[in-house]
N, C-alpha and C. Protein backbone atom coordinates (compact mmCIF):
# COMPACT_ATOMS: atom_id res chain seq x y z
N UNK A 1 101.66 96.66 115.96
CA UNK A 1 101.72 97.96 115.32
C UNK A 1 101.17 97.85 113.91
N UNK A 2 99.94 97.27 113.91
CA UNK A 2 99.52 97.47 112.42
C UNK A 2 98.93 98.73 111.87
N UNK A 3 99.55 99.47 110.82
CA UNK A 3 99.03 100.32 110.42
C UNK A 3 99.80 100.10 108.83
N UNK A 4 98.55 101.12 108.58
CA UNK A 4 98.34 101.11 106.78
C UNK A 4 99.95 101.19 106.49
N UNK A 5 100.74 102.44 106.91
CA UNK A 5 102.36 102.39 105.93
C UNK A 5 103.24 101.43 106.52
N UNK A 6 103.03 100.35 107.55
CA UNK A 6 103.83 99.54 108.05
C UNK A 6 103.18 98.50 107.19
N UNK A 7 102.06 98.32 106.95
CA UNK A 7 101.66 96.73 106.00
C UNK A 7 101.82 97.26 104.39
N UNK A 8 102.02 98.59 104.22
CA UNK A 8 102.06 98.99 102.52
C UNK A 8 104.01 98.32 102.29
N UNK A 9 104.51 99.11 103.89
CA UNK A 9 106.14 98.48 103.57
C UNK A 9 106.41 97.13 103.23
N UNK A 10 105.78 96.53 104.53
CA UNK A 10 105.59 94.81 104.57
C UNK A 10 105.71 94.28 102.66
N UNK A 11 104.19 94.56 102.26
CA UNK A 11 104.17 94.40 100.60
C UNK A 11 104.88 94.65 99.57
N UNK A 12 105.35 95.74 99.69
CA UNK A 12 106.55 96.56 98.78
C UNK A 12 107.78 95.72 98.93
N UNK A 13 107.99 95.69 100.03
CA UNK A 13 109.41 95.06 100.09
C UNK A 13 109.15 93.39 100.26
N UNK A 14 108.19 92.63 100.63
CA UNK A 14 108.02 91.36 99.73
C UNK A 14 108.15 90.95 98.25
N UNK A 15 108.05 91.96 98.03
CA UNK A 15 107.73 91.93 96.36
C UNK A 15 108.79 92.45 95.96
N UNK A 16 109.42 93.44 96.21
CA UNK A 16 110.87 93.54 95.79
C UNK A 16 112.09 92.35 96.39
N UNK A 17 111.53 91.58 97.39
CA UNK A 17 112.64 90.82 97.76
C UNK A 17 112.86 89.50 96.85
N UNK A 18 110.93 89.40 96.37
CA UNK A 18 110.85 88.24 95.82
C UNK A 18 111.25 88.33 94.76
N UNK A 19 110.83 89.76 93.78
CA UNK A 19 111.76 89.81 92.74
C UNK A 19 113.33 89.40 92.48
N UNK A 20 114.19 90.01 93.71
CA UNK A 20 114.97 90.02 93.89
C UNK A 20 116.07 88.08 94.06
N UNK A 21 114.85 87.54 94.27
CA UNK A 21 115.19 86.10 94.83
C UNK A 21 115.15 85.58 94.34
N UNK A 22 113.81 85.51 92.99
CA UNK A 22 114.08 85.03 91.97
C UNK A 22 114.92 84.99 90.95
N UNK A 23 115.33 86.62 90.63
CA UNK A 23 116.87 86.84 89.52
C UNK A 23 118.09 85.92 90.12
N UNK A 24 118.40 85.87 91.68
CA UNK A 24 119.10 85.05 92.33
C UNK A 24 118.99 83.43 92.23
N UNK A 25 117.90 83.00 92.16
CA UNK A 25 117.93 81.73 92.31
C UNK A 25 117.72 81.23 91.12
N UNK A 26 116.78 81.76 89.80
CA UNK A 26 116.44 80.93 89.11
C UNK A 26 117.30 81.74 87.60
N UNK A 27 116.77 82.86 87.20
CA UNK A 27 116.90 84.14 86.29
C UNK A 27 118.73 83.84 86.04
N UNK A 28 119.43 84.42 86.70
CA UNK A 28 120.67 84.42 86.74
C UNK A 28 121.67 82.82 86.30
N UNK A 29 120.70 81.99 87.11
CA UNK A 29 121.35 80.50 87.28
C UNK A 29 121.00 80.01 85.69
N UNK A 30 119.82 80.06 84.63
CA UNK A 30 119.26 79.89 83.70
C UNK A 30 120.35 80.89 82.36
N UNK A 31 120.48 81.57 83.03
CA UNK A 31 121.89 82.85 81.96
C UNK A 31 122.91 82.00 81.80
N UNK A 32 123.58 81.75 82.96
CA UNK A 32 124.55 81.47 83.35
C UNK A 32 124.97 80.33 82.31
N UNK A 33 123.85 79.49 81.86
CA UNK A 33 124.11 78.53 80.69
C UNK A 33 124.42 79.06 79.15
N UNK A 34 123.96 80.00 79.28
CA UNK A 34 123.49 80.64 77.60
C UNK A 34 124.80 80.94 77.25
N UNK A 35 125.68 81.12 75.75
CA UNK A 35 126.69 81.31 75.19
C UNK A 35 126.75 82.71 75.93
N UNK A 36 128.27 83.81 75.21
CA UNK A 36 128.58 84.57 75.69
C UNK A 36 127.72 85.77 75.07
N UNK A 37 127.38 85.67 73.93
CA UNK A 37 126.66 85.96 72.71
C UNK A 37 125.08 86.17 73.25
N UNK A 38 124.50 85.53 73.88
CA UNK A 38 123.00 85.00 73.78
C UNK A 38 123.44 85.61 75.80
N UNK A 39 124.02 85.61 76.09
CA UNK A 39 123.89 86.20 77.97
C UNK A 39 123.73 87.66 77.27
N UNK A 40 125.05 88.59 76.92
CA UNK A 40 124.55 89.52 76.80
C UNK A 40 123.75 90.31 75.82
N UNK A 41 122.88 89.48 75.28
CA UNK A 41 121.82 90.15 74.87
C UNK A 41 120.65 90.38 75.19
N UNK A 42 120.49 88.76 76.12
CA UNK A 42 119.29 88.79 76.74
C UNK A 42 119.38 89.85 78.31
N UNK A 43 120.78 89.80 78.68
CA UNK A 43 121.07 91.14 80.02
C UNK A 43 120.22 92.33 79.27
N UNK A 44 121.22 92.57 77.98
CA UNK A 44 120.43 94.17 77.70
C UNK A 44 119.30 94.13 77.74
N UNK A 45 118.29 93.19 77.20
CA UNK A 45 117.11 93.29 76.88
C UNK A 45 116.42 93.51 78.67
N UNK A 46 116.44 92.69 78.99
CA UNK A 46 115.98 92.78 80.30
C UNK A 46 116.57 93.66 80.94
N UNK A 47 118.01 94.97 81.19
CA UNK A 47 117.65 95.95 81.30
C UNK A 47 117.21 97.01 80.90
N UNK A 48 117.08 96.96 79.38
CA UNK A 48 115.81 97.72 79.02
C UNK A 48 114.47 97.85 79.46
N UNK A 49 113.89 96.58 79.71
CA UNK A 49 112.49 96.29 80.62
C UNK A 49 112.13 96.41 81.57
N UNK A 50 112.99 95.47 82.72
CA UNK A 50 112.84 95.97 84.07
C UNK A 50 112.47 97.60 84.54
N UNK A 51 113.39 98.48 84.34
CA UNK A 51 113.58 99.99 84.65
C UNK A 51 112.02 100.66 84.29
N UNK A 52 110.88 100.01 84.43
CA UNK A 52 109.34 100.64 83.88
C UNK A 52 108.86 100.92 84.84
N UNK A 53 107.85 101.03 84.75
CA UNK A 53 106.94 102.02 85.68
C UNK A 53 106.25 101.13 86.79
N UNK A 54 106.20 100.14 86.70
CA UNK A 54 105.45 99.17 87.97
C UNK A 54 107.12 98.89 88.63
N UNK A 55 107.58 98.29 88.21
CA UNK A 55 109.26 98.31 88.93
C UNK A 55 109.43 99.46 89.88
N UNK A 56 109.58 100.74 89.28
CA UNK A 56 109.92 101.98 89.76
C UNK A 56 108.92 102.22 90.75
N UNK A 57 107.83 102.08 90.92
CA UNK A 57 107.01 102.37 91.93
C UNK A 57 107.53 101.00 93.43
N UNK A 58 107.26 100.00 92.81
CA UNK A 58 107.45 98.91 93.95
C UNK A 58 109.46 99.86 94.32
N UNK A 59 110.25 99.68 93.84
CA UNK A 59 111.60 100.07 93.89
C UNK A 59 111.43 100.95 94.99
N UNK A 60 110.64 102.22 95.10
CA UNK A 60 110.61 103.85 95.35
C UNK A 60 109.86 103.13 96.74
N UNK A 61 108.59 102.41 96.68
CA UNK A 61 108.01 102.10 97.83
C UNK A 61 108.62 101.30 98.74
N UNK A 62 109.82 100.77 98.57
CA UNK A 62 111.03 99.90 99.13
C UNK A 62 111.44 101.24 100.45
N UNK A 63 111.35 102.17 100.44
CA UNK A 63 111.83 102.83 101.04
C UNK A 63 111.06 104.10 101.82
N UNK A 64 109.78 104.58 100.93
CA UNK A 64 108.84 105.36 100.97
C UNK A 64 108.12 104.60 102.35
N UNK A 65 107.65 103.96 102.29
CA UNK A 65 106.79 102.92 102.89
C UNK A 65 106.97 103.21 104.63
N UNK A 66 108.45 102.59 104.60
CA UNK A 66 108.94 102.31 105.95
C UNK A 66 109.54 103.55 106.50
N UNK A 67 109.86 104.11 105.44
CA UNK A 67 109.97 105.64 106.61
C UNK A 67 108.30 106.68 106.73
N UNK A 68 107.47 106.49 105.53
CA UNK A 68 106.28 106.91 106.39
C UNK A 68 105.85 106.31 107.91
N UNK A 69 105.80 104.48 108.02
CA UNK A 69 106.02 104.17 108.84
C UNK A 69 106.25 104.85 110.25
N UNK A 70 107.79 104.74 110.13
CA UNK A 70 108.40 105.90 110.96
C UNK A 70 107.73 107.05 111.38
N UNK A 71 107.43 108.24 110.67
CA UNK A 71 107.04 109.12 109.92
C UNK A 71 106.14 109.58 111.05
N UNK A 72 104.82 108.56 111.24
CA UNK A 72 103.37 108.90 111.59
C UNK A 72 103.67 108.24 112.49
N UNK A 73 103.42 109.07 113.96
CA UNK A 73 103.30 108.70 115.06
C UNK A 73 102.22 107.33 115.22
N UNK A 74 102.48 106.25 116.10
CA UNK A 74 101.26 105.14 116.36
C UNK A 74 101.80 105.70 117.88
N UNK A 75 99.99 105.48 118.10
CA UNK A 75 99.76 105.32 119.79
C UNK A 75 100.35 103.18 119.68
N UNK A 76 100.88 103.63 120.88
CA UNK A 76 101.46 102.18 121.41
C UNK A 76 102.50 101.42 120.93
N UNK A 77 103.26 101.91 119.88
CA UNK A 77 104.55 101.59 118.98
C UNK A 77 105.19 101.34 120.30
N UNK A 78 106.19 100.55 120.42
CA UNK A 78 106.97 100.20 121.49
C UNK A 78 108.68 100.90 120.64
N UNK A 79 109.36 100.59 121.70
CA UNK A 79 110.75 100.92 120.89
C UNK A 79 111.38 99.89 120.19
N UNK A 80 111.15 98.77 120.54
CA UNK A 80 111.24 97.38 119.82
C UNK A 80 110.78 97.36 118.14
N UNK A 81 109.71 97.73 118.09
CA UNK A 81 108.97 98.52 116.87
C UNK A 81 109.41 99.62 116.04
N UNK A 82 109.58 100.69 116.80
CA UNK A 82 110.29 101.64 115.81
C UNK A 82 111.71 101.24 115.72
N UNK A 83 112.70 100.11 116.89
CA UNK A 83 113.97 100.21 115.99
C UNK A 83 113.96 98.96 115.23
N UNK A 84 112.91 97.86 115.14
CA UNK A 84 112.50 97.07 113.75
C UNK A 84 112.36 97.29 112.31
N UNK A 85 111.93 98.78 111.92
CA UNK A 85 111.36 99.26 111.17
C UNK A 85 112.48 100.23 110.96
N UNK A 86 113.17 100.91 112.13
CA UNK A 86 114.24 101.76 111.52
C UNK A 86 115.05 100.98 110.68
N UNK A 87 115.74 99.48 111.27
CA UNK A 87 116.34 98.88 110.88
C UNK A 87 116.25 98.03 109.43
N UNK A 88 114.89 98.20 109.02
CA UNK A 88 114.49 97.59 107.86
C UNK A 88 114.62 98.72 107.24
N UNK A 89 114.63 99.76 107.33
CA UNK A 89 114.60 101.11 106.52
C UNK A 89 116.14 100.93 105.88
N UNK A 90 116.89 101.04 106.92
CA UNK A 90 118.35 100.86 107.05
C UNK A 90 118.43 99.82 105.21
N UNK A 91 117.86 98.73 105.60
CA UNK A 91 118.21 97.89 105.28
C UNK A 91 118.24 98.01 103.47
N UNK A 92 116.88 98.97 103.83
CA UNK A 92 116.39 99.14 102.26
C UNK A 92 116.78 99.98 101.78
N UNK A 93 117.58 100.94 102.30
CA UNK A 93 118.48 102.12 101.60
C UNK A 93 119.73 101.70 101.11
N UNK A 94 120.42 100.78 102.09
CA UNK A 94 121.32 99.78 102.06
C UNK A 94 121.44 99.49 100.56
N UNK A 95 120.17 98.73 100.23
CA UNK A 95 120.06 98.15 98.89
C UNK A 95 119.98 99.25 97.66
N UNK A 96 119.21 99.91 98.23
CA UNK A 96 119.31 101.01 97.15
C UNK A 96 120.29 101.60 96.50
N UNK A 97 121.51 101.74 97.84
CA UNK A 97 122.98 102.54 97.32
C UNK A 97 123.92 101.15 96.63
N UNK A 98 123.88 100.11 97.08
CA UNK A 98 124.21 99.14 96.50
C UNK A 98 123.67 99.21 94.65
N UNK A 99 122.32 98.79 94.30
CA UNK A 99 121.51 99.27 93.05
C UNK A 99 122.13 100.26 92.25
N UNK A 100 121.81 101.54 92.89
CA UNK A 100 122.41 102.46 92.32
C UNK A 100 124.02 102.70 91.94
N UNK A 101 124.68 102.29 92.78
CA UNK A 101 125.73 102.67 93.13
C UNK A 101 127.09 101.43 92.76
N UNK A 102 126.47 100.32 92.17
CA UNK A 102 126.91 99.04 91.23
C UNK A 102 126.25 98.68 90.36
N UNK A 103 125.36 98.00 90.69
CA UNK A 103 124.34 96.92 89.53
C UNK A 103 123.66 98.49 88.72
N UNK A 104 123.15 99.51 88.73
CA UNK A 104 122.99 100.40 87.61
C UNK A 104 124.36 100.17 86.85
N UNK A 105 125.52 101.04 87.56
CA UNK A 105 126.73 101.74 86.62
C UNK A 105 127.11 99.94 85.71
N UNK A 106 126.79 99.01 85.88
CA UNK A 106 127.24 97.97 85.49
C UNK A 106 126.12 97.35 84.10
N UNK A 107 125.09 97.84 84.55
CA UNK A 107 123.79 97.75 83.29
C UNK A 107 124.12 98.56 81.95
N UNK A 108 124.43 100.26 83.00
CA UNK A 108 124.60 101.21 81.73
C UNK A 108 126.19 100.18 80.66
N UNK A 109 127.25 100.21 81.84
CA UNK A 109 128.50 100.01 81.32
C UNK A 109 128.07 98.62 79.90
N UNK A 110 127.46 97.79 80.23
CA UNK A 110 126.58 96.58 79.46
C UNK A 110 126.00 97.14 78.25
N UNK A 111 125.13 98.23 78.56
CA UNK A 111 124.03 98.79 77.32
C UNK A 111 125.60 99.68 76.55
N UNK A 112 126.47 100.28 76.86
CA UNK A 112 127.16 100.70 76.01
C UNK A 112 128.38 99.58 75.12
N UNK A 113 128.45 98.88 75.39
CA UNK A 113 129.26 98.29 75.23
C UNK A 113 128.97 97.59 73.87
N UNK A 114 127.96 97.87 72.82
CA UNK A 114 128.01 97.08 71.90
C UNK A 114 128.89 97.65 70.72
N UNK A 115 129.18 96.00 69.81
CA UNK A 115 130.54 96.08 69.12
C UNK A 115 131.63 95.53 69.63
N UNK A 116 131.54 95.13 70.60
CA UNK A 116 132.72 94.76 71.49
C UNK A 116 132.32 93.23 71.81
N UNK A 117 133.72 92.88 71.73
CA UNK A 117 133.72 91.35 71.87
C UNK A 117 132.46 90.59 73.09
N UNK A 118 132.10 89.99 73.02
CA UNK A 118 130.67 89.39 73.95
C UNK A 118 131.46 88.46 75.23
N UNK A 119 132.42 87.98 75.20
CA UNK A 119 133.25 87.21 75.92
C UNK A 119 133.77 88.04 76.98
N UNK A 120 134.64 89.44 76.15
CA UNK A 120 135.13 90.94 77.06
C UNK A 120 133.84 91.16 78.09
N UNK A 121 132.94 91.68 77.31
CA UNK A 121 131.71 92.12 77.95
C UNK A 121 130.78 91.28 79.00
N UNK A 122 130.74 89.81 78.91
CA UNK A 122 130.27 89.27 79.69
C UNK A 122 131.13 88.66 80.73
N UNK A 123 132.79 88.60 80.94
CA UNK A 123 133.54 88.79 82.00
C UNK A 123 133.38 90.22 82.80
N UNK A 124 133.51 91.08 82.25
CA UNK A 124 133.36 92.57 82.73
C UNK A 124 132.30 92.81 83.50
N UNK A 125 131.16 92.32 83.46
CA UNK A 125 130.08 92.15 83.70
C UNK A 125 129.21 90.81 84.70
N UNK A 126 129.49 89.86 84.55
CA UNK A 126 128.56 88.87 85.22
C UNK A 126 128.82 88.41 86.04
N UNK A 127 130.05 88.60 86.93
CA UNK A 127 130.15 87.88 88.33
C UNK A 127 130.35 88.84 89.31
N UNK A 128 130.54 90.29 88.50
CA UNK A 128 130.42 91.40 89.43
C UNK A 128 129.18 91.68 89.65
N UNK A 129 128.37 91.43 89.24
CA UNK A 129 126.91 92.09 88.80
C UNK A 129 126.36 90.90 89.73
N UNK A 130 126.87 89.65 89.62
CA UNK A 130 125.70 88.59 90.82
C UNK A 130 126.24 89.00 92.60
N UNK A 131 127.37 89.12 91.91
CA UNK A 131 128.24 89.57 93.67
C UNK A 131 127.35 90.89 94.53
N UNK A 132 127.01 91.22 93.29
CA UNK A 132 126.30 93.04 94.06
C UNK A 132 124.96 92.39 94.21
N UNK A 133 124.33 91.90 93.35
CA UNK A 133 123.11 90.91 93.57
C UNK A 133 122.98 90.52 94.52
N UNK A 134 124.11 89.45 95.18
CA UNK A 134 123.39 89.03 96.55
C UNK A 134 123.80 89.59 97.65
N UNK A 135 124.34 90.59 97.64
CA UNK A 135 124.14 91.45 98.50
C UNK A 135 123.08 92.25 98.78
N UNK A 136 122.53 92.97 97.63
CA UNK A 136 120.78 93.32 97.81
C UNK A 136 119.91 92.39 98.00
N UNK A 137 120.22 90.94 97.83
CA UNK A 137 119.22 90.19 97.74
C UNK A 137 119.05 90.09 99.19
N UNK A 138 119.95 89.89 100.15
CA UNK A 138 120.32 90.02 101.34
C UNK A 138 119.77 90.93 102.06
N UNK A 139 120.32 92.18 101.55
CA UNK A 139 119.55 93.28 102.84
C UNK A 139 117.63 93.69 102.06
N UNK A 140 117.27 92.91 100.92
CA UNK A 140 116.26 93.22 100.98
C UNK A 140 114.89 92.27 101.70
N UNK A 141 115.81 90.99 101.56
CA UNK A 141 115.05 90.34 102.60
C UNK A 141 115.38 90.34 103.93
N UNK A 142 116.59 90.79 104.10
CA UNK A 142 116.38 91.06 105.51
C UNK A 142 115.76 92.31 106.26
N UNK A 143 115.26 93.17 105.62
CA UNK A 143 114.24 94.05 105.26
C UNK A 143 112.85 93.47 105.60
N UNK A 144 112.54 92.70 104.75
CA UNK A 144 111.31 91.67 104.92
C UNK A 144 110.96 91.38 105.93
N UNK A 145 112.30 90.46 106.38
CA UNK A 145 112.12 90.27 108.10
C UNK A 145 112.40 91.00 108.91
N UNK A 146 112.65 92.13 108.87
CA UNK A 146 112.55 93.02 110.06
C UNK A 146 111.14 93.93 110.40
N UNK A 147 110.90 93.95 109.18
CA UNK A 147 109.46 94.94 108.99
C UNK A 147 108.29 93.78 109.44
N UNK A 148 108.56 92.63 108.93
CA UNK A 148 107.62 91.70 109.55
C UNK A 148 107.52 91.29 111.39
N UNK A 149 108.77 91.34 111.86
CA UNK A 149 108.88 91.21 113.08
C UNK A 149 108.44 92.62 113.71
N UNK A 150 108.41 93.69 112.90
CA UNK A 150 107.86 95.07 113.45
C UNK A 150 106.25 94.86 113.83
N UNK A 151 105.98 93.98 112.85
CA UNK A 151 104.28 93.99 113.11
C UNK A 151 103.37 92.98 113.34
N UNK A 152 104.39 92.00 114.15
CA UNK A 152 104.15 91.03 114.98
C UNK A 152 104.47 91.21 116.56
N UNK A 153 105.39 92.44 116.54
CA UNK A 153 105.97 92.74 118.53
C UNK A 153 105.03 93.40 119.01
C-alpha cells in the first residue's frame, strides 16, 4: 500500500519517535546529572524552544498523515492495511492526549513556577514528566511500527 500519505505518515512519525527517543535515552539521562538549579533552567529553556514551528508541523503531521492515509481510498488496501494504519493512528492520538494532557500542563506548571525553591520544582516535576515520557515514547514508536508494517503487507 504505498502511497504518498501512508509514506508522508511513515516520516512524520519517524521523526517524531526519534525525537522522542532521544529526550528518552540521552537528553533526559544527561539532566538528570545537572544540580537542581541548572535542571530547571535548562527544562524551561528547552520548553521555550521546542514548541516552534518545525516541531509543530512534524507534531500535527503525527496524526494528519495517517488519517489522510485512511482518508483516501487505495485500490488494493487489504484490511490488514487499513487496521495497521488505523492502529498507528490510534497510537498517535494516544500520544497526543498523553502530550497534551500531562507533559504540556507539567511544562506550563515548570515555566510558572519561578521564585520558588528549584529542589520543590524539580521534584514536582521530573519523574512525573519522564513517566509520561515513556509512555509517548512508546505509543509513538509503536506507531512507527505499525504504519511501517502497513506498507510492507
Amino acid at each position: 500500500m504505498p502511497t504518498t500519505f501512508l509514506a508522508l505518515a511513515i516520516g512524520f512519525t519517524g521523526l517524531y519517535a526519534g525525537f522522542m527517543l532521544i529526550f528518552l535515552t540521552g537528553i533526559m539521562p544527561a539532566l538528570a546529572r545537572l544540580t537542581d538549579g541548572e535542571f530547571v533552567t535548562v527544562m524551561r529553556r528547552i520548553n521555550e524552544y521546542v514548541p516552534k514551528a518545525v516541531f509543530m508541523v512534524v507534531f500535527l503531521g503525527l496524526v494528519v498523515f495517517p488519517a489522510l492515509a485512511l482518508a483516501v481510498p487505495v485500490e488494493g488496501r487489504s484490511d490488514t492495511q487499513f487496521w495497521l494504519v488505523l492502529a498507528g493512528l490510534v497510537c498517535a492520538v494516544l500520544n497526543h492526549l498523553v502530550t497534551m494532557g500531562g507533559n504540556v500542563p507539567l511544562n506550563n506548571a515548570l515555566a510558572a513556577s519561578e521564585g520558588q525553591p528549584a529542589s520543590a520544582v524539580r521534584a514536582a516535576f521530573e519523574a512525573r514528566w519522564n513517566r509520561l515520557h515513556l509512555v509517548r515514547t512508546v505509543l509513538v514508536t509503536a506507531a512507527f511500527g505499525l504504519l511501517i508494517a502497513a506498507a510492507l503487507t
